[in-house]
Every structure is written in structure tokens, then in C-alpha cells.
N, C-alpha and C. Protein backbone atom coordinates (compact mmCIF):
# COMPACT_ATOMS: atom_id res chain seq x y z
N UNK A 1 -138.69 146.38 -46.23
CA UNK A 1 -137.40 146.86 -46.71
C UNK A 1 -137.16 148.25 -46.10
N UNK A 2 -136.07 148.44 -45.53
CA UNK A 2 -135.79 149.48 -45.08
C UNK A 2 -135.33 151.23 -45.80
N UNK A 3 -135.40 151.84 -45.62
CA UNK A 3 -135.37 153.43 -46.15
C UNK A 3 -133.70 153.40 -46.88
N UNK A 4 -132.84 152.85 -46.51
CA UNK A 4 -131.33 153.22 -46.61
C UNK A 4 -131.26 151.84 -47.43
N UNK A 5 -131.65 150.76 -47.68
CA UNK A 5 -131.41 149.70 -48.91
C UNK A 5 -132.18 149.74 -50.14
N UNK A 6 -133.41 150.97 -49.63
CA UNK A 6 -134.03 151.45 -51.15
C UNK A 6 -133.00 152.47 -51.50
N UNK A 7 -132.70 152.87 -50.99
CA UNK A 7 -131.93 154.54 -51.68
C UNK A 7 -130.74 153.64 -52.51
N UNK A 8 -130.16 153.15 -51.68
CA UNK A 8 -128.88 152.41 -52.20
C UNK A 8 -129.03 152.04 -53.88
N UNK A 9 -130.39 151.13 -53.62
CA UNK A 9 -130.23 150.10 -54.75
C UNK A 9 -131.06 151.11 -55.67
N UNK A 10 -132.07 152.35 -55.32
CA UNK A 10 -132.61 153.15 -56.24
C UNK A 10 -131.27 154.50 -57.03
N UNK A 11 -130.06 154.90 -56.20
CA UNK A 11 -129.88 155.63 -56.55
C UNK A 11 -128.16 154.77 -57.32
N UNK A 12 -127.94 154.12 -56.69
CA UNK A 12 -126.80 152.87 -56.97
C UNK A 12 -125.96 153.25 -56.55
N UNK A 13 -125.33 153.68 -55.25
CA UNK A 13 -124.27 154.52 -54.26
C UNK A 13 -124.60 154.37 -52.85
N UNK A 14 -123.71 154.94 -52.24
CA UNK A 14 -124.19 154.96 -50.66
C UNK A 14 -125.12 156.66 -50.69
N UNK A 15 -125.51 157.46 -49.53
CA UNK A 15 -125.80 158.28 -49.62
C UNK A 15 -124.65 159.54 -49.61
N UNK A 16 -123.83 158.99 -48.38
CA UNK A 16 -122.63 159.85 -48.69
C UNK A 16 -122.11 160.27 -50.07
N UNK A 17 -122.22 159.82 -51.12
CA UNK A 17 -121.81 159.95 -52.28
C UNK A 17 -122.43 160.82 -53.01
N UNK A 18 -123.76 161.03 -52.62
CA UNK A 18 -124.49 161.96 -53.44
C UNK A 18 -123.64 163.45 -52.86
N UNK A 19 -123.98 163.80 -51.39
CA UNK A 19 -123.41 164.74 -50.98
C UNK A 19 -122.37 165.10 -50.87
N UNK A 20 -121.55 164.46 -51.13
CA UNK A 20 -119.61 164.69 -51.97
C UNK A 20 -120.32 165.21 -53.08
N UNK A 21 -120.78 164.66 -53.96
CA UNK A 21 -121.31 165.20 -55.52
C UNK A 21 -121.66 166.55 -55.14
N UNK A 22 -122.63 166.67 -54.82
CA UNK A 22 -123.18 168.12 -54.26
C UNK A 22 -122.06 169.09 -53.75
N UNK A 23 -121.33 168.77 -53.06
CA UNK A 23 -120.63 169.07 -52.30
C UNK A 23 -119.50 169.76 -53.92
N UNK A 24 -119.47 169.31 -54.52
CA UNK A 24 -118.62 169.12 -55.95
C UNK A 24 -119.03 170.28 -56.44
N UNK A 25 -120.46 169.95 -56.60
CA UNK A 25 -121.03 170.80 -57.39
C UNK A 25 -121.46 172.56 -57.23
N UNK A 26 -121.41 172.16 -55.84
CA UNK A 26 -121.08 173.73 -54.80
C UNK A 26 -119.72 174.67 -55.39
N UNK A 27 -118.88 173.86 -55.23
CA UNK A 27 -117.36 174.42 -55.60
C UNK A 27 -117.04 175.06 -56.56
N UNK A 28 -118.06 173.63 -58.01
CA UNK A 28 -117.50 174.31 -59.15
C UNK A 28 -118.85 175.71 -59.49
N UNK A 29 -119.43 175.88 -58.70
CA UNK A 29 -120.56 176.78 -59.17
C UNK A 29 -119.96 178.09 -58.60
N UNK A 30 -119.39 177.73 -57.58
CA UNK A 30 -118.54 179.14 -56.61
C UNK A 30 -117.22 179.59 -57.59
N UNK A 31 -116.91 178.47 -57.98
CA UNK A 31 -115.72 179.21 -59.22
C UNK A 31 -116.62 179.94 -60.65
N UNK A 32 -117.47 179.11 -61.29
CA UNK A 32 -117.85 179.63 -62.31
C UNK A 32 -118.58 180.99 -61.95
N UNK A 33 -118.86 181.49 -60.64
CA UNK A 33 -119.17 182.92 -60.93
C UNK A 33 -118.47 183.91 -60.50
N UNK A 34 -117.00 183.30 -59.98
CA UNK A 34 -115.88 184.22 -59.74
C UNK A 34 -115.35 184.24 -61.00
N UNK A 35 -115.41 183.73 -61.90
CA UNK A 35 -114.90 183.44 -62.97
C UNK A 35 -115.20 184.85 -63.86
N UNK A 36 -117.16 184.45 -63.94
CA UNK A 36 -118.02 185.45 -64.16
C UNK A 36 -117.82 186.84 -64.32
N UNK A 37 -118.05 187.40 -62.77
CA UNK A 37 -117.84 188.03 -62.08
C UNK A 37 -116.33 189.55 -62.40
N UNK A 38 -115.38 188.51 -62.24
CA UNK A 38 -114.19 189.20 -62.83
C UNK A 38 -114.26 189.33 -64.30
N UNK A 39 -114.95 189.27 -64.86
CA UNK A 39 -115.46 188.97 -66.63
C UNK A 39 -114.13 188.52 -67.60
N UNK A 40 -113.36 187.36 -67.07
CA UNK A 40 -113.10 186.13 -68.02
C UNK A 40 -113.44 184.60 -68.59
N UNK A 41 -114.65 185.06 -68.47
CA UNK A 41 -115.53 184.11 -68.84
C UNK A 41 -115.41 183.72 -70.49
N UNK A 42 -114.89 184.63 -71.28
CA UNK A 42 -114.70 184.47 -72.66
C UNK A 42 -113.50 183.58 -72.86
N UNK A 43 -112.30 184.01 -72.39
CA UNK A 43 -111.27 183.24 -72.49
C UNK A 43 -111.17 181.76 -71.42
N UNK A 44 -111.89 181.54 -70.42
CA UNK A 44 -111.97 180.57 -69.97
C UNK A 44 -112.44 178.92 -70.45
N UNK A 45 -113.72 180.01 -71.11
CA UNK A 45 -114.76 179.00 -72.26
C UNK A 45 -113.95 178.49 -73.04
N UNK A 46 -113.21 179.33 -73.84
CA UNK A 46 -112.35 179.00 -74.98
C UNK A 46 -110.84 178.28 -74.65
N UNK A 47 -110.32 178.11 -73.35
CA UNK A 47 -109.70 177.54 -72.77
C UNK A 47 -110.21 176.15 -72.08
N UNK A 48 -111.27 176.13 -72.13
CA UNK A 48 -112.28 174.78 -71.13
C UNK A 48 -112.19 173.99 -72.15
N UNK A 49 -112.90 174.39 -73.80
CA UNK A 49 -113.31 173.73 -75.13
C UNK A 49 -112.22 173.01 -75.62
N UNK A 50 -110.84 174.25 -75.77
CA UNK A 50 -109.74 173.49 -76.07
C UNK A 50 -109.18 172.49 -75.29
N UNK A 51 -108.90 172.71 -74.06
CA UNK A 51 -108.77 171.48 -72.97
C UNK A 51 -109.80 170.46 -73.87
N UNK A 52 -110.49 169.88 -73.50
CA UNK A 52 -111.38 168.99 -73.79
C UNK A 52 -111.41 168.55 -75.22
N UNK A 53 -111.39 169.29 -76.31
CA UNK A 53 -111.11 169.18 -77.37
C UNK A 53 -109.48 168.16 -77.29
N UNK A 54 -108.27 169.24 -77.06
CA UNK A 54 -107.00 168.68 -77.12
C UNK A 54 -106.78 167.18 -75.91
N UNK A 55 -107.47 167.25 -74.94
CA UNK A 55 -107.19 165.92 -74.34
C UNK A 55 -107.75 164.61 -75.13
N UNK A 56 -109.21 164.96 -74.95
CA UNK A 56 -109.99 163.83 -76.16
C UNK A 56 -109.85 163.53 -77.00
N UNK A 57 -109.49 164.51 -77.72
CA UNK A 57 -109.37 163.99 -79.80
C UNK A 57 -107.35 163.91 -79.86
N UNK A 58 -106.81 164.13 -78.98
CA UNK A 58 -105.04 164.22 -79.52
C UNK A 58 -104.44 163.17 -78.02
N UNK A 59 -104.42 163.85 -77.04
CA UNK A 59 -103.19 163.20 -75.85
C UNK A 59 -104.32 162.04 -75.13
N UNK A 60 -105.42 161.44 -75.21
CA UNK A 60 -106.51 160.31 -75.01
C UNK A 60 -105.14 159.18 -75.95
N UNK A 61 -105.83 159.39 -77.59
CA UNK A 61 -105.41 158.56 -77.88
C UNK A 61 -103.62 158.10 -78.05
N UNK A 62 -102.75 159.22 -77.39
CA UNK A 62 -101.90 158.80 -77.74
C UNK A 62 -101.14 158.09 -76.45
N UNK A 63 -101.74 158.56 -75.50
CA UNK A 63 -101.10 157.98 -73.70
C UNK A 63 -101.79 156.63 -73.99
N UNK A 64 -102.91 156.71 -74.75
CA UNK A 64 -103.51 154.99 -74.80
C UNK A 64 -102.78 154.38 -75.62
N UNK A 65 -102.36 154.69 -76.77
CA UNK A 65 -101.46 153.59 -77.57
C UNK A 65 -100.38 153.38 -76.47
N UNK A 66 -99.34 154.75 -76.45
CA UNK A 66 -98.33 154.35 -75.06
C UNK A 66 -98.60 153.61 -73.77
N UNK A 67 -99.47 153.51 -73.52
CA UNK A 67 -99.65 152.67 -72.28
C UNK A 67 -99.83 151.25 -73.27
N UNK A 68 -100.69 150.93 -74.06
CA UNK A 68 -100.42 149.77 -74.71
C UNK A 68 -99.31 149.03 -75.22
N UNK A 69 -98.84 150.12 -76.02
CA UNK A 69 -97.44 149.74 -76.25
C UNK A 69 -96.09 149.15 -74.85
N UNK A 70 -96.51 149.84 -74.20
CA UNK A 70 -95.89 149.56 -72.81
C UNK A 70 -95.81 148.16 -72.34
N UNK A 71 -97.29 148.33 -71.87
CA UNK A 71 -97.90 146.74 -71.59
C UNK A 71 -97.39 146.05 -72.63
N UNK A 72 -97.45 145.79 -73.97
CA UNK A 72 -96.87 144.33 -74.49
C UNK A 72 -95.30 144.35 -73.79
N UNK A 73 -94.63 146.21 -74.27
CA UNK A 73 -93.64 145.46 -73.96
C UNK A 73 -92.96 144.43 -72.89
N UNK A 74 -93.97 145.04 -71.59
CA UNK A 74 -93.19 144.12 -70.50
C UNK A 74 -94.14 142.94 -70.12
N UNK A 75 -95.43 142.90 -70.67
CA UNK A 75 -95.54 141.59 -70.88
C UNK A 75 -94.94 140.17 -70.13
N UNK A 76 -95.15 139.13 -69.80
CA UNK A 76 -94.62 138.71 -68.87
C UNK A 76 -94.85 137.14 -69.94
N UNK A 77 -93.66 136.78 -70.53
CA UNK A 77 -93.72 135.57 -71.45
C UNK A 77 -93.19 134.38 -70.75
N UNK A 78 -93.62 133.25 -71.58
CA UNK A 78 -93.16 132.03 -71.22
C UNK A 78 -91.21 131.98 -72.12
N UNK A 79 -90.83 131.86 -71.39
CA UNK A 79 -89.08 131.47 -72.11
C UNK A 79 -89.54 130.52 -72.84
N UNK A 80 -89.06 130.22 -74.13
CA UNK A 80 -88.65 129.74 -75.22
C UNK A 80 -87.56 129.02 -75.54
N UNK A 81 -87.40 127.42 -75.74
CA UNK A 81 -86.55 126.73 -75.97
C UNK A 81 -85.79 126.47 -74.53
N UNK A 82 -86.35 126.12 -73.08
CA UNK A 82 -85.30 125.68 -72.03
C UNK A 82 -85.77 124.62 -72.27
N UNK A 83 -85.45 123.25 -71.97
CA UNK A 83 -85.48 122.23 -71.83
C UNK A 83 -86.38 122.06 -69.93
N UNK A 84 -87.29 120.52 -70.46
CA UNK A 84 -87.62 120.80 -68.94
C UNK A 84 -86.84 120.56 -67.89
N UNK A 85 -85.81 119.69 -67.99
CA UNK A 85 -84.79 119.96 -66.67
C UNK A 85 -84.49 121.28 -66.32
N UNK A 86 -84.00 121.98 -67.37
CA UNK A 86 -83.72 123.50 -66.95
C UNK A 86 -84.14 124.39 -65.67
N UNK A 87 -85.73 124.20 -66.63
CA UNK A 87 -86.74 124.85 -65.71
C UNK A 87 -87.05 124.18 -64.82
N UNK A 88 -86.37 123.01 -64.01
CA UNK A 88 -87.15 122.40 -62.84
C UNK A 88 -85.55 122.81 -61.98
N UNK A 89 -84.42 122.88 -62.57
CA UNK A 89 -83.73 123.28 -61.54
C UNK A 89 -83.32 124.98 -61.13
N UNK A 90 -84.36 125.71 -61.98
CA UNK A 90 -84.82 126.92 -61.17
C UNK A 90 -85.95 127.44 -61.26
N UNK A 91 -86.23 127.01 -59.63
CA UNK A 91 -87.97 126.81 -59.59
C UNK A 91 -88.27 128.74 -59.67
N UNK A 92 -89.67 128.91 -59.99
CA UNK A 92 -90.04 129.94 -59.83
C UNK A 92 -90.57 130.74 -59.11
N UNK A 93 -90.37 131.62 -58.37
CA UNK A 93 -91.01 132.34 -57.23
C UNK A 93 -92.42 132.20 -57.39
N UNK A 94 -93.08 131.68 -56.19
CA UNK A 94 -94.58 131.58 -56.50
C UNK A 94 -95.48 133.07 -55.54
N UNK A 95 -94.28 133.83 -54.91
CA UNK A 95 -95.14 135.09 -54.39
C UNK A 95 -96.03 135.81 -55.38
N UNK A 96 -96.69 136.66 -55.44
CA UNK A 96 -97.02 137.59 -55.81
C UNK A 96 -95.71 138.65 -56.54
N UNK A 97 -96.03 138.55 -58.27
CA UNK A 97 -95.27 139.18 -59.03
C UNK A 97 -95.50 140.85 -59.03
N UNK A 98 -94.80 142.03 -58.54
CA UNK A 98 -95.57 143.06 -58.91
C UNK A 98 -95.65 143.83 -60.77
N UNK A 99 -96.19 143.89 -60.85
CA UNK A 99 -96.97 144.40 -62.42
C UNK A 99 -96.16 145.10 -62.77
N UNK A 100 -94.73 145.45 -63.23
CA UNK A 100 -93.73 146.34 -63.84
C UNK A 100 -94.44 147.71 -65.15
N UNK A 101 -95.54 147.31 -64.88
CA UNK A 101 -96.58 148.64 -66.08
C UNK A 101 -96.35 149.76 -64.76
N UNK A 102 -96.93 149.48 -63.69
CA UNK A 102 -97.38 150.30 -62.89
C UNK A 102 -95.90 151.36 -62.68
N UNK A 103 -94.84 150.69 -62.44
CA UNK A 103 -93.95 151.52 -62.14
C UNK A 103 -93.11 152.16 -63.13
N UNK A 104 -93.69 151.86 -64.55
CA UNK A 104 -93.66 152.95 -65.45
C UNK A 104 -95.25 154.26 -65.63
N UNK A 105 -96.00 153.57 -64.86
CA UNK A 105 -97.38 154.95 -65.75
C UNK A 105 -97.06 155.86 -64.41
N UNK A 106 -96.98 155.52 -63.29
CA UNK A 106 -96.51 156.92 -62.23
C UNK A 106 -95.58 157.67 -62.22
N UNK A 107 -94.97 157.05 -62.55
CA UNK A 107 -93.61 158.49 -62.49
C UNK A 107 -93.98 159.17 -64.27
N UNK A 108 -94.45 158.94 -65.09
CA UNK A 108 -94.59 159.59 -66.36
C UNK A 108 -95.91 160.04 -66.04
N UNK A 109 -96.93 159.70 -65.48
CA UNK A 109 -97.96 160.46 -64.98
C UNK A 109 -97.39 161.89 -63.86
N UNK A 110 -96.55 161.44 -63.16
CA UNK A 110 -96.36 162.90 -62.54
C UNK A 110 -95.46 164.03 -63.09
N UNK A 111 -94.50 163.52 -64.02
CA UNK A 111 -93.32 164.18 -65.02
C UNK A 111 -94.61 164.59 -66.02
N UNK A 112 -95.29 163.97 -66.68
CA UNK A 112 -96.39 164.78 -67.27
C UNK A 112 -97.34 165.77 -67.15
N UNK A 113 -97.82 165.74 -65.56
CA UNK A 113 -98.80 166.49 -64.99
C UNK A 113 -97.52 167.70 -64.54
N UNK A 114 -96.49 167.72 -64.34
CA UNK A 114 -95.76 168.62 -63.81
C UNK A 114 -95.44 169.34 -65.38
N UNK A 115 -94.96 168.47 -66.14
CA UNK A 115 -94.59 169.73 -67.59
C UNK A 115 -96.05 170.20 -67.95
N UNK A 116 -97.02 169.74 -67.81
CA UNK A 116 -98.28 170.72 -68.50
C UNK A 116 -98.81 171.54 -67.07
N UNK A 117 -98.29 171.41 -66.19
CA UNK A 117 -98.79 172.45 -65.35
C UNK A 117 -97.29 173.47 -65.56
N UNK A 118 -96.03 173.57 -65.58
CA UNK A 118 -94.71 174.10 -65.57
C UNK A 118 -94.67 174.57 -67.18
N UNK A 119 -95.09 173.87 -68.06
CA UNK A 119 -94.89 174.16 -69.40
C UNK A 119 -94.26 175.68 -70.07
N UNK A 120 -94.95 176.63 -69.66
CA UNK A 120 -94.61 178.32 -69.87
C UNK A 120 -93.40 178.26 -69.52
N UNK A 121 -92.76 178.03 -68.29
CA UNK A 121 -92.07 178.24 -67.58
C UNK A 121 -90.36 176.95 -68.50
N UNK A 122 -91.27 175.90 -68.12
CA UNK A 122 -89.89 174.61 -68.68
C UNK A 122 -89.42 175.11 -70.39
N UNK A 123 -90.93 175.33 -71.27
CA UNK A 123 -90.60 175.40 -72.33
C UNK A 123 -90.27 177.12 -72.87
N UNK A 124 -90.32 177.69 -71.95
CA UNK A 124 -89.31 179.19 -71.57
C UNK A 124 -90.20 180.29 -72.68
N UNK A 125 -91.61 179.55 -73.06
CA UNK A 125 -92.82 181.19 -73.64
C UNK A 125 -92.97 181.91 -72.53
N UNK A 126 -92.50 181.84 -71.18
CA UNK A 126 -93.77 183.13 -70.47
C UNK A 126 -91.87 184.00 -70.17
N UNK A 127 -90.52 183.67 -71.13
CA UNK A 127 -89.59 184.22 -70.42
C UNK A 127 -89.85 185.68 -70.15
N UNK A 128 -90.38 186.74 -71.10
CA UNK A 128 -90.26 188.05 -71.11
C UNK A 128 -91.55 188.49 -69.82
N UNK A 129 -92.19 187.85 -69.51
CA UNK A 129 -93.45 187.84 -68.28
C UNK A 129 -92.77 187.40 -67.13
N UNK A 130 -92.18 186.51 -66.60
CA UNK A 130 -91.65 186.08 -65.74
C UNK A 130 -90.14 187.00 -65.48
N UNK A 131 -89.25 187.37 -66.66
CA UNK A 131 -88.01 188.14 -66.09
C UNK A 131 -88.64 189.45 -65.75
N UNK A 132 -89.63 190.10 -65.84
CA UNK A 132 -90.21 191.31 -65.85
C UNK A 132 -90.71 191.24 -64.41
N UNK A 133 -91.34 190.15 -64.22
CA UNK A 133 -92.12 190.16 -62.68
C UNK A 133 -91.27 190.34 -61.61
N UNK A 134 -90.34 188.52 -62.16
CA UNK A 134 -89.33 188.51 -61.21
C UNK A 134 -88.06 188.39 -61.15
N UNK A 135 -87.77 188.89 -62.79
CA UNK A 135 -86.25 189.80 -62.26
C UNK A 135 -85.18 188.39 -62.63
N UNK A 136 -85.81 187.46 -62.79
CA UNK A 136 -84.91 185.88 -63.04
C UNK A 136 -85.02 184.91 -64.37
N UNK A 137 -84.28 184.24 -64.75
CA UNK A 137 -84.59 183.24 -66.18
C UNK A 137 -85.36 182.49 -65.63
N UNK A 138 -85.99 181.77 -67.14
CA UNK A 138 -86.60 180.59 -66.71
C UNK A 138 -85.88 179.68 -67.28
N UNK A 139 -84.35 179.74 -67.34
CA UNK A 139 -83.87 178.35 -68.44
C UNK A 139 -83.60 177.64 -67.42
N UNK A 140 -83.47 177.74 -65.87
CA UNK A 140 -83.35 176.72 -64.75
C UNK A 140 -84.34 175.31 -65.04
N UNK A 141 -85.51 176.22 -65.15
CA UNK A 141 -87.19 175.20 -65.14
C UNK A 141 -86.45 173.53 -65.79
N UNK A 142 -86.69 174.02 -67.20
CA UNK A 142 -85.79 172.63 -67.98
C UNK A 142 -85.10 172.11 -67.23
N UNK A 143 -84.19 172.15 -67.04
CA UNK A 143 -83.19 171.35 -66.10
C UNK A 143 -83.35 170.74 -65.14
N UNK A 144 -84.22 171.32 -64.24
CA UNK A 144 -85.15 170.93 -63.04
C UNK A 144 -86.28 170.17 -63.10
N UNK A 145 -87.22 170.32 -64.38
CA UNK A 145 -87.71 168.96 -64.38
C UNK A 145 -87.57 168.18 -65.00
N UNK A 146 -85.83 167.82 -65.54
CA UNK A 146 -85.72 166.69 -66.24
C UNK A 146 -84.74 166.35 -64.92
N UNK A 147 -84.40 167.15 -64.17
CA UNK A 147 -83.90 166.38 -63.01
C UNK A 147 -84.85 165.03 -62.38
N UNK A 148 -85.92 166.31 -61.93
CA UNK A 148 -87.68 165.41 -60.90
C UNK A 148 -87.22 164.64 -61.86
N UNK A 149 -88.08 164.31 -63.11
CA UNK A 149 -88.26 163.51 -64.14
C UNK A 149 -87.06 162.21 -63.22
N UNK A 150 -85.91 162.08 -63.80
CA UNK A 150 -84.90 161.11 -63.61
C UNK A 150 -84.87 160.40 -62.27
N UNK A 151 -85.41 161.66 -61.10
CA UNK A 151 -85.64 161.08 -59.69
C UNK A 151 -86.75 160.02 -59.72
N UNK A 152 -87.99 160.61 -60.35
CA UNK A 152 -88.97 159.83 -60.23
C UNK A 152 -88.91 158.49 -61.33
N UNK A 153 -88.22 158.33 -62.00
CA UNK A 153 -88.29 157.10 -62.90
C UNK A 153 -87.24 156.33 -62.05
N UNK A 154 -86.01 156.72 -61.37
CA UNK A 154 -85.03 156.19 -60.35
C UNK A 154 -85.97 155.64 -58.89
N UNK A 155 -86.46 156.67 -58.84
CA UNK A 155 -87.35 155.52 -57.10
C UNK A 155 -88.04 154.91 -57.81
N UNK A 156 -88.75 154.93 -58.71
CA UNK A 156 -89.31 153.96 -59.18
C UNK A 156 -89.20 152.88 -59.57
N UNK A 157 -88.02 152.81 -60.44
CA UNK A 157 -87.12 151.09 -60.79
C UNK A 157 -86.63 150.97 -59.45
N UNK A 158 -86.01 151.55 -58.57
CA UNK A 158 -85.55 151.31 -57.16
C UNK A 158 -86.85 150.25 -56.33
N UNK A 159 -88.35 150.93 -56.43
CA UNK A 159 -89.04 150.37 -55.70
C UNK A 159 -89.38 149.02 -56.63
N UNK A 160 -89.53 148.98 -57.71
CA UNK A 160 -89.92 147.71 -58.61
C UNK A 160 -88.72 146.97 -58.32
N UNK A 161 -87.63 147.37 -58.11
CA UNK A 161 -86.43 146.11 -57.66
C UNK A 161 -86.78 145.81 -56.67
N UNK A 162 -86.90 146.52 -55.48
CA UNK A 162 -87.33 145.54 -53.77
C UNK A 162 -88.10 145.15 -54.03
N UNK A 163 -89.61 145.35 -54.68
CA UNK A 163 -90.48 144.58 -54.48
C UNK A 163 -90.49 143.41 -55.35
N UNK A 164 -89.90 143.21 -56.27
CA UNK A 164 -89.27 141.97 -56.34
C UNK A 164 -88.56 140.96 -55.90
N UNK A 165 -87.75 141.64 -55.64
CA UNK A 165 -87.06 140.68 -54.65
C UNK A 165 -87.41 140.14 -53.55
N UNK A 166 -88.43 140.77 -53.00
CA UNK A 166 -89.15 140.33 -52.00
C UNK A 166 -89.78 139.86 -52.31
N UNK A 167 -90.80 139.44 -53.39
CA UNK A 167 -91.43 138.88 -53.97
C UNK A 167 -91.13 137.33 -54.21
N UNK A 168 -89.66 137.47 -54.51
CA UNK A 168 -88.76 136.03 -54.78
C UNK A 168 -88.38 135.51 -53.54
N UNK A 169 -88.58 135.96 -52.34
CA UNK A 169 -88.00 135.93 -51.46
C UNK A 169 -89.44 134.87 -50.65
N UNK A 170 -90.57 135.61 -50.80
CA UNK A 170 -91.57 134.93 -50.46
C UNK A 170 -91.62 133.72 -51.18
N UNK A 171 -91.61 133.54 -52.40
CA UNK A 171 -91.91 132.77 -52.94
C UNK A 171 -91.06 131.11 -52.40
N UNK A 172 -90.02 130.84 -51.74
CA UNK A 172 -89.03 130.47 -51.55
C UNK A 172 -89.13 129.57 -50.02
């Protein structure tokens, strides 16, 4: 047995993978002592805990019910009450259906990751820090990412329509 199918099956990865890890682990060690270093290490901790605390025990379980809830809704059912002639004189696309979940969790995954990274700013706490710095409101922010927001849920039903249709199109 060769040197590179023991590692594999001893470490359960390729090798490259360890040294990305490493490679990981370099990074975050170079931040935690700049962190250090500049001595906010107190408020970071207590910012790391709450992160982890507030994702796990509060926004875990509630993006999981919402994504559940999601999924039934669009769900993909058998119609109810056609008769079988009905359904034989409109046959059904046999392409590949695309998954209508998906093109709701991306665009609310990036409208999400954008208000908790924008948050100070959208939900207008950092106004007296920000007009001081730079002299400007922040009541634009809001507006602007419920704009993104509307763009990204718009290409998105946009792209779930072509790829349907193309979908029906194959099927055919």
C-alpha cells in the first residue's frame, strides 16, 4: 500500500486539505495577536461569545424553521381532483425541474448578510459617529438596501422563470 492511500484513508481527506487547514489556522492566529496586541481583546471576547451565543441559541433556530416553512410551502404536490384525461392531455415536462427553495434562500441570504454587516448604518445607531466623521446621514442606507434587497429577490424570480421554461422546453 502506498504512502498517499494510507494518509488518505488514516487522516480521511486529501493532503491538500490539511494544509488549507493550517494555512487557516496561520491567519486566524495572526489576527488573534493583532487583536492582542492593540489590547481589545476584552471586547472582542465578549463580542466572539455573543456572536455564537446569539447565532446558536436565537437566528440557528429561527432561519431553520424559515427555511422549513419555506420548503413546505413550495413543495411540489400532486393536483387534486383532474380527471385522468385531463392530465394526459397536458403532458408534463420531463426535464429537470429547478428547486424554487433555492431561489428564495440566496437572495435572503445576501439581503441578510448585507443588513448584519450594514446594520449601524441601515438601522441609523452609528448616526451621530458617522455625521461627525463624514459630514453625511445615514437615512440613505435604508432605502438602499431595501432597494439591493428588491433587485436581488427580482433576478432571482427572473432566473427561476428561464430556468423553467427551459426546463419545459427540454422536456418536450
Amino acid at each position: 500500500m502506498n504512502g498517499r492511500g494510507r494518509w488518505a484513508r488514516t487522516y480521511g481527506a486529501p493532503s491538500w486539505h490539511l494544509l488549507v487547514l493550517a494555512l487557516c489556522f496561520l491567519v486566524a492566529g495572526y489576527a488573534a495577536t493583532r487583536v492582542v496586541e492593540v489590547g481589545i481583546w476584552p471586547g472582542f471576547l465578549v463580542w466572539f461569545v455573543g456572536a455564537v451565543i446569539l447565532h446558536d441559541l436565537v437566528l440557528f433556530p429561527l432561519y431553520s424553521a424559515a427555511d422549513f416553512a419555506a420548503r413546505s410551502a413550495t413543495a411540489h404536490t400532486r393536483p387534486r381532483g383532474r380527471t385522468a384525461a385531463r392530465r394526459r392531455r397536458r403532458p408534463r415536462p420531463t426535464g429537470p425541474r429547478p428547486a424554487p427553495i433555492n431561489y428564495l434562500r440566496v437572495p435572503t441570504a445576501f439581503s441578510g448578510l448585507l443588513l448584519l454587516v450594514w446594520s449601524p448604518l441601515i438601522l441609523r445607531g452609528a448616526e451621530p459617529n458617522y455625521r461627525a466623521a463624514v459630514g453625511l446621514s445615514t437615512i440613505p442606507y435604508l432605502n438602499r438596501w431595501i432597494l439591493v434587497t428588491l433587485v436581488l429577490f427580482a433576478a432571482s424570480a427572473l432566473l427561476y422563470v428561464l430556468r423553467r421554461l427551459a426546463a419545459g422546453r427540454v422536456g418536450r
